[in-house]
Protein backbone atom coordinates (compact mmCIF):
# COMPACT_ATOMS: atom_id res chain seq x y z
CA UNK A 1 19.64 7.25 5.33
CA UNK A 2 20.83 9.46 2.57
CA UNK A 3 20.77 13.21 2.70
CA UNK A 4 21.38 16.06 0.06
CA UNK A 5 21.89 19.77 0.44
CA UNK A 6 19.80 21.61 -1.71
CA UNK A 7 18.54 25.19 -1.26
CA UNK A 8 20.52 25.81 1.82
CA UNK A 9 19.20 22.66 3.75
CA UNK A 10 19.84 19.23 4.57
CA UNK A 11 16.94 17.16 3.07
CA UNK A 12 16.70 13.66 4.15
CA UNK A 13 15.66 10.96 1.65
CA UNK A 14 15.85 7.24 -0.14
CA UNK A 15 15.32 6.01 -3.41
CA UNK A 16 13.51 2.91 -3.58
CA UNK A 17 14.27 1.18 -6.55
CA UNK A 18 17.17 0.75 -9.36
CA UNK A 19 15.62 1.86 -12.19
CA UNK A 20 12.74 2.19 -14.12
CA UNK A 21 10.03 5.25 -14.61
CA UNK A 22 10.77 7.75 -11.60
CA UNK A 23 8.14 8.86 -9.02
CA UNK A 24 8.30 10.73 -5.94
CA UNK A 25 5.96 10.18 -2.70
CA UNK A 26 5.27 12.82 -0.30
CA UNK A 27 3.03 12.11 2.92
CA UNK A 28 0.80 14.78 4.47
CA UNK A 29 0.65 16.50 7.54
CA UNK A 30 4.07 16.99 9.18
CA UNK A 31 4.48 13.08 8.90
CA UNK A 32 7.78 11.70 7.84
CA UNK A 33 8.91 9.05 4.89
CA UNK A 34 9.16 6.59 7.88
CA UNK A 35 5.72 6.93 7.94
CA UNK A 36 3.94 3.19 8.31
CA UNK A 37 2.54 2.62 4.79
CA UNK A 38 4.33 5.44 2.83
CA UNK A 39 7.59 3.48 2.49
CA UNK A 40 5.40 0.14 1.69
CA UNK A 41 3.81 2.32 -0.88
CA UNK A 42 7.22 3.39 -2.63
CA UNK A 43 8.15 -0.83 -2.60
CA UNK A 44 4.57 -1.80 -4.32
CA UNK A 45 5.78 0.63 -7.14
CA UNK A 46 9.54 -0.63 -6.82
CA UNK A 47 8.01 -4.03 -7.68
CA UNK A 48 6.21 -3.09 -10.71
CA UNK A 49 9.55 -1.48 -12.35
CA UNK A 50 9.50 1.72 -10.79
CA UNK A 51 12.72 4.43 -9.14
CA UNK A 52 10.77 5.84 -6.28
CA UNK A 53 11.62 9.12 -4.08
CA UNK A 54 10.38 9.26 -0.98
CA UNK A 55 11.79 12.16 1.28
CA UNK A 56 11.58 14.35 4.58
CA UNK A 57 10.02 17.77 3.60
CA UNK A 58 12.29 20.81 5.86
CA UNK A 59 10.23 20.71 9.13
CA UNK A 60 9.98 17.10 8.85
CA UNK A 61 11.92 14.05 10.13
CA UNK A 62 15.56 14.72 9.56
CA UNK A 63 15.83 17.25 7.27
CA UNK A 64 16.13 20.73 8.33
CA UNK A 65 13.48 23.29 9.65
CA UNK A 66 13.31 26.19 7.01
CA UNK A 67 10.82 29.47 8.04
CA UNK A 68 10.99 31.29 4.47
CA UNK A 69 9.08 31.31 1.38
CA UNK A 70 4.98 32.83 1.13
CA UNK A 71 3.98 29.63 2.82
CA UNK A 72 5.23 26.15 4.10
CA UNK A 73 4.25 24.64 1.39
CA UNK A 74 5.61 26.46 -1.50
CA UNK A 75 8.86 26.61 0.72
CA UNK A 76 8.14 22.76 0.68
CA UNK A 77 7.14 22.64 -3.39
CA UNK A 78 10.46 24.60 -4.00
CA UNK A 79 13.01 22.38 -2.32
CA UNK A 80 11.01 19.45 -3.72
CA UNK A 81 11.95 20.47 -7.31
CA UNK A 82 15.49 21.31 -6.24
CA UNK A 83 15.76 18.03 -4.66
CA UNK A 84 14.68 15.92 -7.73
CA UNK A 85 16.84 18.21 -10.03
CA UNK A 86 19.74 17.61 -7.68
CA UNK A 87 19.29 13.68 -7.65
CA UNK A 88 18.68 13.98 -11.57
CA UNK A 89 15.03 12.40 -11.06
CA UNK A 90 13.15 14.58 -12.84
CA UNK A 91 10.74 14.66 -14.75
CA UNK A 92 8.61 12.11 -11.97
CA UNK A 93 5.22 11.37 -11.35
CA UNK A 94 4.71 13.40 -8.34
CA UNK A 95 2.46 11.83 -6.23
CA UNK A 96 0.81 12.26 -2.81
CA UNK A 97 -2.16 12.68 -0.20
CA UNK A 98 -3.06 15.84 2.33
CA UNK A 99 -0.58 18.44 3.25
CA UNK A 100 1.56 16.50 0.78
CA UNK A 101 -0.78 16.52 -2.31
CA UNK A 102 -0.50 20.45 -1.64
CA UNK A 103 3.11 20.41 -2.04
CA UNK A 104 2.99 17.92 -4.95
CA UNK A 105 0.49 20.54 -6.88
CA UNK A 106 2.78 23.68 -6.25
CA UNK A 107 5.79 21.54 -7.49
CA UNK A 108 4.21 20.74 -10.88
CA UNK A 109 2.97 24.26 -10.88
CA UNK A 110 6.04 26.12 -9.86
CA UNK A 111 8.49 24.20 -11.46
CA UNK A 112 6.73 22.18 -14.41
CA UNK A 113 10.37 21.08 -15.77
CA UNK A 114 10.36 17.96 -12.45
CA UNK A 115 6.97 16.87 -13.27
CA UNK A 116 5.85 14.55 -15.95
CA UNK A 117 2.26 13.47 -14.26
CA UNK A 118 0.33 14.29 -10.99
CA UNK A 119 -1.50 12.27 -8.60
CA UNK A 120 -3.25 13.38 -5.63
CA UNK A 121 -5.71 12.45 -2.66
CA UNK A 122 -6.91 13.83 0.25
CA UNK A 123 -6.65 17.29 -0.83
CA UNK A 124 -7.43 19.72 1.90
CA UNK A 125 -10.51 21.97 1.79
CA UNK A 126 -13.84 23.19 3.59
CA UNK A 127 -13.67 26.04 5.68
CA UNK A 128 -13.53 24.17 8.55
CA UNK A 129 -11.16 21.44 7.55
CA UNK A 130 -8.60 24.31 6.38
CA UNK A 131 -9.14 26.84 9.33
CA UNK A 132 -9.04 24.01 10.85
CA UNK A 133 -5.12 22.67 9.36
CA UNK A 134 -3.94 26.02 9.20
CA UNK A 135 -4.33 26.47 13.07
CA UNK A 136 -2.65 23.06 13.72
CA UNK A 137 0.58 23.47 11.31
CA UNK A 138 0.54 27.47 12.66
CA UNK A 139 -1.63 28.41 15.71
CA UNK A 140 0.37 26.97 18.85
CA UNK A 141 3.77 27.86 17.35
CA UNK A 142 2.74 31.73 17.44
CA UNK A 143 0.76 31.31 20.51
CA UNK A 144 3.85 29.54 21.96
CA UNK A 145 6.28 32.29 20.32
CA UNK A 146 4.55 35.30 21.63
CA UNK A 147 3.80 33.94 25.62
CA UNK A 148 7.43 31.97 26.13
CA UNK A 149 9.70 33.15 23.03
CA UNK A 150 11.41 30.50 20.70
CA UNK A 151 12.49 28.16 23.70
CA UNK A 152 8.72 27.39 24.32
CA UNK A 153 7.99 26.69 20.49
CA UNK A 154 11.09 24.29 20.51
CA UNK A 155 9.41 22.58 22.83
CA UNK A 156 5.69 22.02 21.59
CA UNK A 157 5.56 18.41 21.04
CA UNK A 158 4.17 19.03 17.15
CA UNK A 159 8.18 19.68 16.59
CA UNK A 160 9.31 16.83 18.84
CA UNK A 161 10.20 14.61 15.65
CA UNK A 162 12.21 17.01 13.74
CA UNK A 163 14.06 17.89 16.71
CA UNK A 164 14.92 14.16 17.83
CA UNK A 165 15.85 12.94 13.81
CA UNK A 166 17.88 16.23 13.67
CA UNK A 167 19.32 17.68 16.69
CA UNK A 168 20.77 20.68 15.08
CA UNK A 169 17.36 22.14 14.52
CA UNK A 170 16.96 23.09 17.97
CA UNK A 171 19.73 25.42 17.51
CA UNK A 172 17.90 26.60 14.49
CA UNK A 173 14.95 27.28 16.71
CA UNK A 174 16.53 29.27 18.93
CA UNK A 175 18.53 31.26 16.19
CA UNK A 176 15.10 32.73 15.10
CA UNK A 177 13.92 36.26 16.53
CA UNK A 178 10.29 35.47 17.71
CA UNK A 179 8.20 38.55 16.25
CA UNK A 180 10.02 37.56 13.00
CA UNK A 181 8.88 34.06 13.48
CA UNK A 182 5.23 35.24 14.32
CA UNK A 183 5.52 37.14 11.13
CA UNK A 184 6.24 34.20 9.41
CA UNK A 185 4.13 31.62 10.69
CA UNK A 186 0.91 34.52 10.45
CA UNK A 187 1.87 34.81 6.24
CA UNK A 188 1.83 30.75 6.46
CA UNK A 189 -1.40 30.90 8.29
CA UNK A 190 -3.44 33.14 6.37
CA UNK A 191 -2.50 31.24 2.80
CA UNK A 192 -5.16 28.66 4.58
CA UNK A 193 -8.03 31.59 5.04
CA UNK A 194 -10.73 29.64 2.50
CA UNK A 195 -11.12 31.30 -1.20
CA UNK A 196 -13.02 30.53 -4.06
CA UNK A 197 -9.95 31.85 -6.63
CA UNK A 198 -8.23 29.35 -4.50
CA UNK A 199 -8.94 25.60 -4.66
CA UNK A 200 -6.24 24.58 -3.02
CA UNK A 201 -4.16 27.15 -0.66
CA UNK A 202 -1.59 28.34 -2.74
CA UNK A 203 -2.95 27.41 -5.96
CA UNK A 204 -5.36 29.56 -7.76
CA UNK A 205 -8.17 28.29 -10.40
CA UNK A 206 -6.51 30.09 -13.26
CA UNK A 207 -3.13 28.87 -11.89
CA UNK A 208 -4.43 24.77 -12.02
CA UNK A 209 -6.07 25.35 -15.79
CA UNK A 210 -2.52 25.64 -16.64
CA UNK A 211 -1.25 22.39 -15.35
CA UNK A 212 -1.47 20.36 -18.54
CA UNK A 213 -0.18 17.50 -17.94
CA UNK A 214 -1.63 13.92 -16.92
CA UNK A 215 -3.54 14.13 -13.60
CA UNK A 216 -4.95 11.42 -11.55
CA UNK A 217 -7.82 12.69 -8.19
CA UNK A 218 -8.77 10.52 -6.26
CA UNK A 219 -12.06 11.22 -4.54
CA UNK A 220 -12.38 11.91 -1.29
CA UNK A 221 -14.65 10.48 0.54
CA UNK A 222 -18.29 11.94 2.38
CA UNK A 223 -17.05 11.12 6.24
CA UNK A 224 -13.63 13.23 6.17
CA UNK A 225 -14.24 17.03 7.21
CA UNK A 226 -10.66 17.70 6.64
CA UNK A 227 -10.67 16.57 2.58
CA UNK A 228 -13.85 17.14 1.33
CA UNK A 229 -15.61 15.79 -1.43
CA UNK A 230 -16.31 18.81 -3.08
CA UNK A 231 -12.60 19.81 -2.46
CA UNK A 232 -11.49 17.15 -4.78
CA UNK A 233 -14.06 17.24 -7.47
CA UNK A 234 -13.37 20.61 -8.30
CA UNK A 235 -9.24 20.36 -8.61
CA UNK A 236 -10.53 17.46 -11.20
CA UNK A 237 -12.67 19.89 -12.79
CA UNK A 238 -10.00 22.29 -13.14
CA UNK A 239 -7.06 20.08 -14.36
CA UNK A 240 -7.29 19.80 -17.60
CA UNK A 241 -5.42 16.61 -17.67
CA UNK A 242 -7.43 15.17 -15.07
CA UNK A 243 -8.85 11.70 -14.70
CA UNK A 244 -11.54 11.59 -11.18
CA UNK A 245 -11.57 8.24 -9.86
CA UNK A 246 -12.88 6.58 -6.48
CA UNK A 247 -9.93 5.67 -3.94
CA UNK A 248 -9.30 1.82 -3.23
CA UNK A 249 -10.63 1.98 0.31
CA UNK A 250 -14.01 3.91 -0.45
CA UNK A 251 -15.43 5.74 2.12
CA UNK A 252 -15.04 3.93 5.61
CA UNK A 253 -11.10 4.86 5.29
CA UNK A 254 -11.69 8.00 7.43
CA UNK A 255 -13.65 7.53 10.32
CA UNK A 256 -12.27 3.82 10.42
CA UNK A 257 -8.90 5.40 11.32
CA UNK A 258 -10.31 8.36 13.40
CA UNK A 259 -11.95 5.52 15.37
CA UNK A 260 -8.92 3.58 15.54
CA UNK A 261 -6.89 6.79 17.32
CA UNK A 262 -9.45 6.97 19.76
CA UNK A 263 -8.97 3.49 21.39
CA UNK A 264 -5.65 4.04 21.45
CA UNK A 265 -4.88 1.41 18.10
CA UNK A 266 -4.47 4.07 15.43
CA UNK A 267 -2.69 2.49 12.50
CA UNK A 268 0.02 4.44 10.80
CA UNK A 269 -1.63 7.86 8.51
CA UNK A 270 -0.62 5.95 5.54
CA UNK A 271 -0.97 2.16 6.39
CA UNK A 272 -3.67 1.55 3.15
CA UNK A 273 -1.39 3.69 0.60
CA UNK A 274 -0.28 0.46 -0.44
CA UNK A 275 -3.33 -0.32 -2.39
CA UNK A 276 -2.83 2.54 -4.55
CA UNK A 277 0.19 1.47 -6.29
CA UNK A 278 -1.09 -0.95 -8.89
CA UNK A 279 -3.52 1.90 -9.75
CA UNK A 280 -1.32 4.70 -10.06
CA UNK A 281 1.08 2.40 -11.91
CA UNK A 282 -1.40 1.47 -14.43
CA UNK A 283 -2.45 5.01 -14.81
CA UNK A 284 1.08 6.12 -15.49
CA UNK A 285 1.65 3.25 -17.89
CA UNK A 286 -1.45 4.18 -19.84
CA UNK A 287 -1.25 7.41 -20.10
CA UNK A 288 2.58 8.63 -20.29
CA UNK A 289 5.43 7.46 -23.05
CA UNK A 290 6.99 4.15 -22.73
CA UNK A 291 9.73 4.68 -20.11
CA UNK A 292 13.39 4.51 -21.43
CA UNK A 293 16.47 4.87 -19.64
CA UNK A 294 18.96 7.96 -20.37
């Protein structure tokens, strides 16, 4: 797999595709691009004459862990930008679901140059669903920090995967001073404390009126406490580019998987992203320029 260095880190990645319109895929959570389904995803647009990104975000798969910036995700949205400026991909159609839609909408909104449309699902919200995600990405690691120091937050199994993909991030671990790291991971946490200025952590209302530029939401559905329908009606509301439309797999998609992890045959996060791709290229072909080669 290919890697770059770009603001400070190594950032692992692959572009699918030899040319065409580019695009950039980000999974949620703390997931990786080897994600079942995300790399599938990146192929299905491949196929319809697409250059896709698809790429480890710093505390993810191989890339490097990175503790800086007002909150994971802008840390995330930041090296995003530098990453398709670096591989001379910009301006893409950013694209994503979850913890990754988050990063894709403080990319375009950061750092409008590496964006020429947005897509997004699953978008975090609810007070439960992001109390909820904010203790899961933050809560053990200070908990862990503050009872056994950074040794014991190296080895929480949420950080198994970054550490395995890239062993020198132990060592980056243990390089960090653990009331500094509590600092850090208590700013990261409390970007997720619920706010109406805020529909999306990170990303105020006034903040998302200003992304003009094409925007496709895709609903989420009634059955997923995490992403809640309300959550994703009112970034569509907002955007003033946006176009609200109902995801491929309805509304079973949720508790089908949920139900799936609990007998032990959970398919991959991502494994019905696939189905997306002859929407979101359609989308893109209607509603940007004809794509031309530089």
């Amino acid at each position: 797999m290919a890697t770059a260095r770009v603001q400070g880190l190594t950032v692992g990645y692959e572009v699918i595709g030899e040319a065409g319109r580019p695009w950039v895929l980000t999974p949620g959570g703390r997931d990786s691009k080897d994600t079942p389904g995300l790399r599938e995803t990146a192929r299905a647009l491949a196929e319809r004459g697409n250059r896709v990104l698809i790429w480890d975000r710093p505390n993810t798969g191989e890339s490097d862990v990175c503790f800086t910036g007002e909150s994971e995700s802008a840390m995330q949205a930041d090296t995003l930008a530098a990453l398709l400026r670096h591989l001379g991909l910009g301006p893409a159609v950013i694209a994503a679901g979850s913890g990754g839609s988050r990063v894709s909408l403080l990319a375009a909104a950061r750092h409008p140059d590496v964006a020429s449309a947005l897509a997004v699902w699953w978008i975090s919200g609810g007070v439960y669903g992001l109390l909820s995600v904010g203790m899961h990405y933050c809560g053990e690691s200070v908990r862990a920090a503050w009872e056994g120091g950074m040794e014991a937050v190296a080895d929480l199994p949420s950080w198994s995967e970054v550490l395995a993909r890239n062993p020198g991030n132990r060592a980056r671990f243990l390089a960090q001073d653990p009331a500094a790291f509590i600092a850090t991971m208590e700013r990261w946490l409390a970007v997720y404390c619920p706010s109406a200025a805020e529909p999306v952590p990170g990303l105020t209302a006034g903040r998302a009126r200003e992304l003009d530029l094409p925007a496709l939401v895709f609903r989420s559905g009634t059955a997923d406490i995490h992403h809640r329908r309300e959550t994703s009606e009112e970034l569509a509301r907002l955007l003033p580019g946006a176009r609200l439309v109902e995801p491929p797999w309805g509304d079973a998609e949720w508790p089908e998987r949920q139900a799936a992890r609990a007998s032990g045959e959970a398919p991959g996060l991502f494994v019905r992203w696939p189905l997306l791709a002859p929407l979101l290229h359609d989308w893109a072909e209607s509603v940007l320029p004809a794509f031309k080669e530089a």
